[in-house]
PDB file of N, CA and C in Angstrom:
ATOM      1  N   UNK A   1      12.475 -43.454  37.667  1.00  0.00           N
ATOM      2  CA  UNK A   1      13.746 -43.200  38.289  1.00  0.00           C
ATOM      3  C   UNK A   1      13.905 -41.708  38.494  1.00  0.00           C
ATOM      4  N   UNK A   2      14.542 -41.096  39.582  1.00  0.00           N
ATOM      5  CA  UNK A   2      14.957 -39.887  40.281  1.00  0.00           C
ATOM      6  C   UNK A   2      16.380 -39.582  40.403  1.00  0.00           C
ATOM      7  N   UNK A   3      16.558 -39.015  39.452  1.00  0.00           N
ATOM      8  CA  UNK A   3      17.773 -38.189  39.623  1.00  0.00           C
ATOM      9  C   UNK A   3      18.130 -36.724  39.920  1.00  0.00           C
ATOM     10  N   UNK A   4      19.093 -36.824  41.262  1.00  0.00           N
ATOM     11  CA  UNK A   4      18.931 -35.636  41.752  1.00  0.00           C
ATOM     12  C   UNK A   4      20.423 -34.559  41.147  1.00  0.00           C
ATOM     13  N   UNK A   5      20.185 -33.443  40.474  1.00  0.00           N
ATOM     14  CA  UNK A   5      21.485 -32.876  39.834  1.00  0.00           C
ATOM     15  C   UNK A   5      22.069 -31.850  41.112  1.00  0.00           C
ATOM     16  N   UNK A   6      22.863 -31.393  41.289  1.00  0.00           N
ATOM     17  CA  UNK A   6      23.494 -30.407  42.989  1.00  0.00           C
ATOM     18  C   UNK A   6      24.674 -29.886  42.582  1.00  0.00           C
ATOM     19  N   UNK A   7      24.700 -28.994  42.963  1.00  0.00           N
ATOM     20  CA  UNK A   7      25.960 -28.174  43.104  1.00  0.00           C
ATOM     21  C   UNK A   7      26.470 -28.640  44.031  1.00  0.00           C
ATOM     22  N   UNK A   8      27.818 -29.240  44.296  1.00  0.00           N
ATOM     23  CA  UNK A   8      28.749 -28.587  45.845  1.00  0.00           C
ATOM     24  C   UNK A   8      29.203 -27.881  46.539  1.00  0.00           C
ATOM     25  N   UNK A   9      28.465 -26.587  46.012  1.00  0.00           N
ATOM     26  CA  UNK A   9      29.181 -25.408  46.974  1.00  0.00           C
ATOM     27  C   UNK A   9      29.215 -25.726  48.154  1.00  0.00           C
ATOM     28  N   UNK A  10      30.168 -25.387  49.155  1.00  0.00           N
ATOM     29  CA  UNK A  10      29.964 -25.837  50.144  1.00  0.00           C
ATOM     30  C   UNK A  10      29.281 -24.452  51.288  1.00  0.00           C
ATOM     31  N   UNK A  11      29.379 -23.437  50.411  1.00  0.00           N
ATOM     32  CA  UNK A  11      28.512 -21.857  51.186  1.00  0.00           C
ATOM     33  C   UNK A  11      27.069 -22.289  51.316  1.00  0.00           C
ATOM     34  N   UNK A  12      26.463 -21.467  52.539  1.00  0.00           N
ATOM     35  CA  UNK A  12      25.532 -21.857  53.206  1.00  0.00           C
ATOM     36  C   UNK A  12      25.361 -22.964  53.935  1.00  0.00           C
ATOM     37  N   UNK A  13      23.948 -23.231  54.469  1.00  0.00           N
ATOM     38  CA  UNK A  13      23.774 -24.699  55.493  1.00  0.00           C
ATOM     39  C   UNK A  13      24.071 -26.057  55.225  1.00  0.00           C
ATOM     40  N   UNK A  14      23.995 -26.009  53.828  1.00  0.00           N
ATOM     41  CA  UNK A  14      24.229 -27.605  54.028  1.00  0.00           C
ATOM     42  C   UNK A  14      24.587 -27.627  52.315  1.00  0.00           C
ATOM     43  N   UNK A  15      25.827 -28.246  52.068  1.00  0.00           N
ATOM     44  CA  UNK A  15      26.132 -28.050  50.890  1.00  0.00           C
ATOM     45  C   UNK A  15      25.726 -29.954  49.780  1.00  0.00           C
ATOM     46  N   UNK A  16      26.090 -29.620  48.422  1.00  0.00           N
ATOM     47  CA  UNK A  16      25.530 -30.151  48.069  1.00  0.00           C
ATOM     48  C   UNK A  16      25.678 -32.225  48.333  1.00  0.00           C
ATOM     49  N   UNK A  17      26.658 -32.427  48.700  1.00  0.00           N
ATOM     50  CA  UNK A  17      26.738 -33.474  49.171  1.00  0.00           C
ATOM     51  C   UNK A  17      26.111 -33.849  50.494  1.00  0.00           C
ATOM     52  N   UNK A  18      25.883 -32.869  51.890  1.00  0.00           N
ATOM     53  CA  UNK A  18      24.937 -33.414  52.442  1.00  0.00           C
ATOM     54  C   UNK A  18      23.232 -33.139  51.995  1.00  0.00           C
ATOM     55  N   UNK A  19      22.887 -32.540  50.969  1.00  0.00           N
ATOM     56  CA  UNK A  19      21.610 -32.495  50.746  1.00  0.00           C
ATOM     57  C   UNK A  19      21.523 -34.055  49.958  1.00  0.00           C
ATOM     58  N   UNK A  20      22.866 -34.331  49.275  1.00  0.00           N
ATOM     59  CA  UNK A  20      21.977 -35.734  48.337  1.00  0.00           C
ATOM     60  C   UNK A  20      22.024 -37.081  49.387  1.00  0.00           C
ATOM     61  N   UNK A  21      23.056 -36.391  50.523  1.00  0.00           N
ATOM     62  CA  UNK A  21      23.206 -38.004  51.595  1.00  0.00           C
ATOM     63  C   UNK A  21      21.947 -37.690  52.225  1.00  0.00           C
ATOM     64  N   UNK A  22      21.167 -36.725  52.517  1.00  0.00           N
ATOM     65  CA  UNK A  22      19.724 -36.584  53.022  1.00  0.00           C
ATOM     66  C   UNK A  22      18.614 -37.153  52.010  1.00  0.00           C
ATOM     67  N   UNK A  23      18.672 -36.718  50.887  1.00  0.00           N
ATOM     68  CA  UNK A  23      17.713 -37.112  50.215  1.00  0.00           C
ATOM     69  C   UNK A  23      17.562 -38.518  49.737  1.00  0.00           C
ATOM     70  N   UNK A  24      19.021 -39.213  49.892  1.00  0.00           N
ATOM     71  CA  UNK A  24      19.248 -40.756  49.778  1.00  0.00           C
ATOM     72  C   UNK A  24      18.449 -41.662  51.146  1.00  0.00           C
ATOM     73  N   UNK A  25      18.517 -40.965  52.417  1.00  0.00           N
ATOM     74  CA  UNK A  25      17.664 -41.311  53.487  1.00  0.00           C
ATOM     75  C   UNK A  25      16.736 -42.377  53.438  1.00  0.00           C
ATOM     76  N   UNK A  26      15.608 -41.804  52.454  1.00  0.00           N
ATOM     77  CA  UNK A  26      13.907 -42.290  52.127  1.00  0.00           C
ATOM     78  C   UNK A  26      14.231 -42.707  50.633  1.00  0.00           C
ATOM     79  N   UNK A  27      15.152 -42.520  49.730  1.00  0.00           N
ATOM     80  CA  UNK A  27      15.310 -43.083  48.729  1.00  0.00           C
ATOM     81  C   UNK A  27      16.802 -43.577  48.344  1.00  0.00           C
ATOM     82  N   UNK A  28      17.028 -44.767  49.153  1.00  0.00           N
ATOM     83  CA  UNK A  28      18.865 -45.245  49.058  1.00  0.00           C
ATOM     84  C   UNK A  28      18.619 -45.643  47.424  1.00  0.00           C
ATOM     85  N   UNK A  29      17.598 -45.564  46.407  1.00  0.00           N
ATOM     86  CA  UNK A  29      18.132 -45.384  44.869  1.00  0.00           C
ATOM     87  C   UNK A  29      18.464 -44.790  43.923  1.00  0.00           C
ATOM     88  N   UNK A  30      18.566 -42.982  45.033  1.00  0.00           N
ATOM     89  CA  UNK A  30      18.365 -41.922  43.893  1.00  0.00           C
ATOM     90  C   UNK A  30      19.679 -41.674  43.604  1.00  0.00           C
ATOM     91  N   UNK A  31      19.896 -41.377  42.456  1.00  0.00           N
ATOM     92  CA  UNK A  31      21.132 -41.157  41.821  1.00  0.00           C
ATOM     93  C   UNK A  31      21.640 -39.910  41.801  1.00  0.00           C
ATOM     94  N   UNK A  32      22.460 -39.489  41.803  1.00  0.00           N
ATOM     95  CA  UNK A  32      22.858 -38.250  42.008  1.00  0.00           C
ATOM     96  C   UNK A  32      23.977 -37.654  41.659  1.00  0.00           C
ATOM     97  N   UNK A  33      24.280 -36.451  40.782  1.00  0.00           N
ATOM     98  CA  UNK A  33      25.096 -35.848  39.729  1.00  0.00           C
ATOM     99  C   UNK A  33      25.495 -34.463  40.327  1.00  0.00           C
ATOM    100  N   UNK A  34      27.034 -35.007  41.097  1.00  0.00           N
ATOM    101  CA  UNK A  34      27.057 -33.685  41.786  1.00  0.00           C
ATOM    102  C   UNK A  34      28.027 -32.684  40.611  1.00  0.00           C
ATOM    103  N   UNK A  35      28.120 -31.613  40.153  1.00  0.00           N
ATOM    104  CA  UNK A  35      28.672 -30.329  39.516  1.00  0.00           C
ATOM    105  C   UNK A  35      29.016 -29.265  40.763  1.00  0.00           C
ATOM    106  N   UNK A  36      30.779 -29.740  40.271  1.00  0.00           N
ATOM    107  CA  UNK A  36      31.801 -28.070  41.030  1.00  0.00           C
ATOM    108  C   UNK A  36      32.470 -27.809  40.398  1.00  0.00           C
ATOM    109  N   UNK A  37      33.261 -26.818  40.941  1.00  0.00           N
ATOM    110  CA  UNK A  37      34.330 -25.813  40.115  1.00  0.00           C
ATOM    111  C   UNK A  37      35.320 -25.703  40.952  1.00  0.00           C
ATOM    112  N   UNK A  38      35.305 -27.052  41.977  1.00  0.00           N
ATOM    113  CA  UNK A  38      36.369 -26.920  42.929  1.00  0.00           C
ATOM    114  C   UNK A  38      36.754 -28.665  42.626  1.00  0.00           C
ATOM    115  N   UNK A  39      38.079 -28.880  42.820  1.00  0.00           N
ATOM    116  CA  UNK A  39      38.672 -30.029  42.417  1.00  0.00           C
ATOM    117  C   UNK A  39      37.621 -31.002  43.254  1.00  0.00           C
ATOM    118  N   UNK A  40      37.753 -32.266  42.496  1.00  0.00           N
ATOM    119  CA  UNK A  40      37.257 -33.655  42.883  1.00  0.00           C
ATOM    120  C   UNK A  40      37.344 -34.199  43.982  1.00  0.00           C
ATOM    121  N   UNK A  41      38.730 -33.973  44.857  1.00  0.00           N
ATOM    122  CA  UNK A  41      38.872 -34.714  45.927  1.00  0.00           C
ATOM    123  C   UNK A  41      38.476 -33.973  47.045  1.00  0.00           C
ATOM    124  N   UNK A  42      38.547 -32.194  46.777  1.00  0.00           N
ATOM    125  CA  UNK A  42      38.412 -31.501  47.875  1.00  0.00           C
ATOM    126  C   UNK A  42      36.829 -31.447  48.606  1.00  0.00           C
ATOM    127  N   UNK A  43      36.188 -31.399  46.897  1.00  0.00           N
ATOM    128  CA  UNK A  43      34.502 -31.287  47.236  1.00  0.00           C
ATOM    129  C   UNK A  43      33.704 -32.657  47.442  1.00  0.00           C
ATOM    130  N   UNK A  44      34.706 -33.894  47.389  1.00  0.00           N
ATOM    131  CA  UNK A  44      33.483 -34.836  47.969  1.00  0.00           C
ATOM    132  C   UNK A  44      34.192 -35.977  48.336  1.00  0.00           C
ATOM    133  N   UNK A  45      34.733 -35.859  49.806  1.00  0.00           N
ATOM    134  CA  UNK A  45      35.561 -36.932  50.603  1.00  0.00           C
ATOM    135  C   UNK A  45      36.539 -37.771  49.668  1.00  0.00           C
ATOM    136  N   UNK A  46      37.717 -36.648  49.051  1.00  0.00           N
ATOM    137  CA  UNK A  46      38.602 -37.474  48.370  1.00  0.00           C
ATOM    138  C   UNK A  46      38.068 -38.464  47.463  1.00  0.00           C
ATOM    139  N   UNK A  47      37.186 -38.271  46.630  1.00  0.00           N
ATOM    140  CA  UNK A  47      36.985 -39.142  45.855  1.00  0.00           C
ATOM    141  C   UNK A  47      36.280 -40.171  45.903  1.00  0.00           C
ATOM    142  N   UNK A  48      35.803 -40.957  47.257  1.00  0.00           N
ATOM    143  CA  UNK A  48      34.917 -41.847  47.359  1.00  0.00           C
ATOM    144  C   UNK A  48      33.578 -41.405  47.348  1.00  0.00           C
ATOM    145  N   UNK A  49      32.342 -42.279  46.308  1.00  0.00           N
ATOM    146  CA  UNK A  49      31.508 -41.692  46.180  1.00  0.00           C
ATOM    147  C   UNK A  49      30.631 -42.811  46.384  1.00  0.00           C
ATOM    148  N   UNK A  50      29.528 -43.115  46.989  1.00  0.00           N
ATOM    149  CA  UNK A  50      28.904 -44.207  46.958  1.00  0.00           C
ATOM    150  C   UNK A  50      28.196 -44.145  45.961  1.00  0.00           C
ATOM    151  N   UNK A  51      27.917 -45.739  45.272  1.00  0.00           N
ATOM    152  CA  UNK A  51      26.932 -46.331  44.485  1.00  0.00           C
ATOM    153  C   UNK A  51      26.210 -45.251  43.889  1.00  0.00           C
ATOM    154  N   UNK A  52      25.751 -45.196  42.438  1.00  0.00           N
ATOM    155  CA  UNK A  52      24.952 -43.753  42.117  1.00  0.00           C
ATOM    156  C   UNK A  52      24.881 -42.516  42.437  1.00  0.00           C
ATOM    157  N   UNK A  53      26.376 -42.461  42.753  1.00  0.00           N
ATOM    158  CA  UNK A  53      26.827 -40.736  42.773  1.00  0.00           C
ATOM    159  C   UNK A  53      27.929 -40.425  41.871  1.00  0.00           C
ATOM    160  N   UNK A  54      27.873 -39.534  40.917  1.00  0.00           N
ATOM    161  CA  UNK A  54      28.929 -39.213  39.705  1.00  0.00           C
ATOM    162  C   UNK A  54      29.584 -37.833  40.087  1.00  0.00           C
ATOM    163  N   UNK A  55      30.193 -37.271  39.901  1.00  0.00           N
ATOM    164  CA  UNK A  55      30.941 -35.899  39.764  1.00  0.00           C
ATOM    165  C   UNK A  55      31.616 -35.629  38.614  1.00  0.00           C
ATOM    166  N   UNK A  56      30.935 -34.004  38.575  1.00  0.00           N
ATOM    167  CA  UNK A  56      31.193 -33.518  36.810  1.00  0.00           C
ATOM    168  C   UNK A  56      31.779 -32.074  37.373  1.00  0.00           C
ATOM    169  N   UNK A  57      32.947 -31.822  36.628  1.00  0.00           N
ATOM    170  CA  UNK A  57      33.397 -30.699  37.165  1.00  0.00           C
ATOM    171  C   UNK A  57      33.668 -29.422  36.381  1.00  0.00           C
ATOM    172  N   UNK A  58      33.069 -28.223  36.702  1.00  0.00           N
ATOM    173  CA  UNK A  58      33.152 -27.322  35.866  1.00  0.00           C
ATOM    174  C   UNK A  58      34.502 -26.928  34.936  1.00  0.00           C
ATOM    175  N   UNK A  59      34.258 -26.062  33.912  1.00  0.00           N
ATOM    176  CA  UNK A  59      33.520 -26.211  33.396  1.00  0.00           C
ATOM    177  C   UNK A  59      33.259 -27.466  32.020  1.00  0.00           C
ATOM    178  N   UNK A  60      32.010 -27.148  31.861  1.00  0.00           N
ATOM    179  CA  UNK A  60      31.942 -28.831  31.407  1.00  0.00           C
ATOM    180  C   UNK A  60      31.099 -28.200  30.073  1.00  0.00           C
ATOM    181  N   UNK A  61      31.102 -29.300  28.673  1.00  0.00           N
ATOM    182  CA  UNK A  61      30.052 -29.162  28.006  1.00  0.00           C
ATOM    183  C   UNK A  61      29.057 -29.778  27.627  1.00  0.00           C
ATOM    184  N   UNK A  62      27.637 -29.510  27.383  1.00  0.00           N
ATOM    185  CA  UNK A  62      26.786 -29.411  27.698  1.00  0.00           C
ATOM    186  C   UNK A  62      26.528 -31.390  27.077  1.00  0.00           C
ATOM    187  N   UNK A  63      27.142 -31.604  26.108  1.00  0.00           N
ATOM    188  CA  UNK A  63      27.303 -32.913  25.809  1.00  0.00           C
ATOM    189  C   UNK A  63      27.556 -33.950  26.985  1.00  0.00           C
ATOM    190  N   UNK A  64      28.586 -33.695  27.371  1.00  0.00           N
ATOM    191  CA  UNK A  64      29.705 -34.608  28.760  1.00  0.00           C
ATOM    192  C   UNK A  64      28.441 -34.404  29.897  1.00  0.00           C
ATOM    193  N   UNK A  65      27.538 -33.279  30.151  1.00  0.00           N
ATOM    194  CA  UNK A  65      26.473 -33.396  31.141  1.00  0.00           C
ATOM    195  C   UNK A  65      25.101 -34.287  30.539  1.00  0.00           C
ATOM    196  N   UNK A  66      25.000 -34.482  29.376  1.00  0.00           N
ATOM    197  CA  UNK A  66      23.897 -35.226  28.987  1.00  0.00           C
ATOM    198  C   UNK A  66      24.764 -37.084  29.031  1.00  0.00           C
ATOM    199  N   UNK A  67      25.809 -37.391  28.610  1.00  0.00           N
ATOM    200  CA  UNK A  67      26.540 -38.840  28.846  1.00  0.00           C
ATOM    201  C   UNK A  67      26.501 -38.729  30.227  1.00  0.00           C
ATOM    202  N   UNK A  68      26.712 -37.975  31.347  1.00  0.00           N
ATOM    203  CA  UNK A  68      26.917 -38.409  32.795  1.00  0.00           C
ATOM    204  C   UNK A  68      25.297 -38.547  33.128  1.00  0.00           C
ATOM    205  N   UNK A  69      24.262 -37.703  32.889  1.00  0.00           N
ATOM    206  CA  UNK A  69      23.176 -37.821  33.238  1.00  0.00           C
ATOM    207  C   UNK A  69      22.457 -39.052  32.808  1.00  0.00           C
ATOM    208  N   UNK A  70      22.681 -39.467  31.582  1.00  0.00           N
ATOM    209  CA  UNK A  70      22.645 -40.496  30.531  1.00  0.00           C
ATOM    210  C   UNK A  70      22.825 -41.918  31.187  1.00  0.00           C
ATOM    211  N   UNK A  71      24.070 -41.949  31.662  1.00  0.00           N
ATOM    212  CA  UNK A  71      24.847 -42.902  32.222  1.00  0.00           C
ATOM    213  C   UNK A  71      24.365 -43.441  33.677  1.00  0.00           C
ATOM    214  N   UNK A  72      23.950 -42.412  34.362  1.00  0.00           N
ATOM    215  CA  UNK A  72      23.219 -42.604  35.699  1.00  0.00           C
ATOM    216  C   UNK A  72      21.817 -42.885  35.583  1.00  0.00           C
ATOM    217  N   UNK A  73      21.312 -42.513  34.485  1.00  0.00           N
ATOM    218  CA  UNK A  73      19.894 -43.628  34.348  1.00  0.00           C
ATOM    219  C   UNK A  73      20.167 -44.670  33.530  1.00  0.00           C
ATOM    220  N   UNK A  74      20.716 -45.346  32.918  1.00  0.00           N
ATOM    221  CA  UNK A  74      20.624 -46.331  32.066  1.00  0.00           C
ATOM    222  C   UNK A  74      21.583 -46.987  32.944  1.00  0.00           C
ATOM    223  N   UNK A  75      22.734 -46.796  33.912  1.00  0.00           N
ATOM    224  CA  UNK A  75      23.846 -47.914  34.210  1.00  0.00           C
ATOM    225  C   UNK A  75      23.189 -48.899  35.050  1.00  0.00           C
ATOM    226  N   UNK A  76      23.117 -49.484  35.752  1.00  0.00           N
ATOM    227  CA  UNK A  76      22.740 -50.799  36.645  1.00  0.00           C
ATOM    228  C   UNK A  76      22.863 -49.972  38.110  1.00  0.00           C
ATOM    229  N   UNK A  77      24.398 -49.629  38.356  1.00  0.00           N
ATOM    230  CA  UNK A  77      24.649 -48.975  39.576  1.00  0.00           C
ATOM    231  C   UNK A  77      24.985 -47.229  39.666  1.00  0.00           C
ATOM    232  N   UNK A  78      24.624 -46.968  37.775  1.00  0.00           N
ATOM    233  CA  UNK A  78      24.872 -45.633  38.162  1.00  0.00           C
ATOM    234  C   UNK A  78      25.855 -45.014  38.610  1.00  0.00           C
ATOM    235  N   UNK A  79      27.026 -45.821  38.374  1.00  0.00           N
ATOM    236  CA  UNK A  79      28.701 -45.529  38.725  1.00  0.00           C
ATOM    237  C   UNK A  79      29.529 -45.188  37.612  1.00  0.00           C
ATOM    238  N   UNK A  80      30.558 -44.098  37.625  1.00  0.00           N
ATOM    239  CA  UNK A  80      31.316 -43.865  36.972  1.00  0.00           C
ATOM    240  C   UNK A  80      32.401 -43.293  37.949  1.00  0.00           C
ATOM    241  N   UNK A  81      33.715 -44.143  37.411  1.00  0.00           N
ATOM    242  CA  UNK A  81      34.795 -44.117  38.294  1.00  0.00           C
ATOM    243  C   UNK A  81      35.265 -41.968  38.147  1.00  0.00           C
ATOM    244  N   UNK A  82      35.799 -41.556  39.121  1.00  0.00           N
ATOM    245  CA  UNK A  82      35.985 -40.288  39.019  1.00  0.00           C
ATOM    246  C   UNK A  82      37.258 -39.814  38.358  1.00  0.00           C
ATOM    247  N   UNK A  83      37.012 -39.039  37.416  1.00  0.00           N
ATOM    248  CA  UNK A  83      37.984 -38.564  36.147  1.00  0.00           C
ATOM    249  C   UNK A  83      38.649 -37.249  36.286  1.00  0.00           C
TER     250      UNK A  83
END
């Protein structure tokens, strides 16, 4: 299993939510753990996240990033509702 971790900045070409909807392309199973420091709804379409995409928002400790990472390989769908 492939899990991809991303920032959302949204500075520069392509920020981190369209790099993981690209990289989902050739692999619709990779899971993916996006980390910002900008609220939840602003950095990734209000809150809807498809199937095996989580959001962890700065700042965070280093525990709460090993349960979300944790959680996205061991869950079935790799979902956790956004907090």
């Amino acid at each position: 299993m492939v899990v991809n971790f991303t920032d959302v900045d949204p500075s520069g070409s392509m920020n981190g939510r369209q790099v993981a909807d690209a990289a989902r392309l050739p692999l619709p199973e990779l899971r993916v753990l996006f980390v910002t420091g900008y609220a939840d709804n602003a950095a990734l379409s209000y809150g809807h996240l498809p199937q095996g995409m989580q959001i962890l928002t700065k700042p965070f400790e280093l525990h709460a990033f090993g349960q979300r990472v944790r959680g996205l390989i061991t869950s079935p769908g790799g979902t956790k509702p956004i907090t």
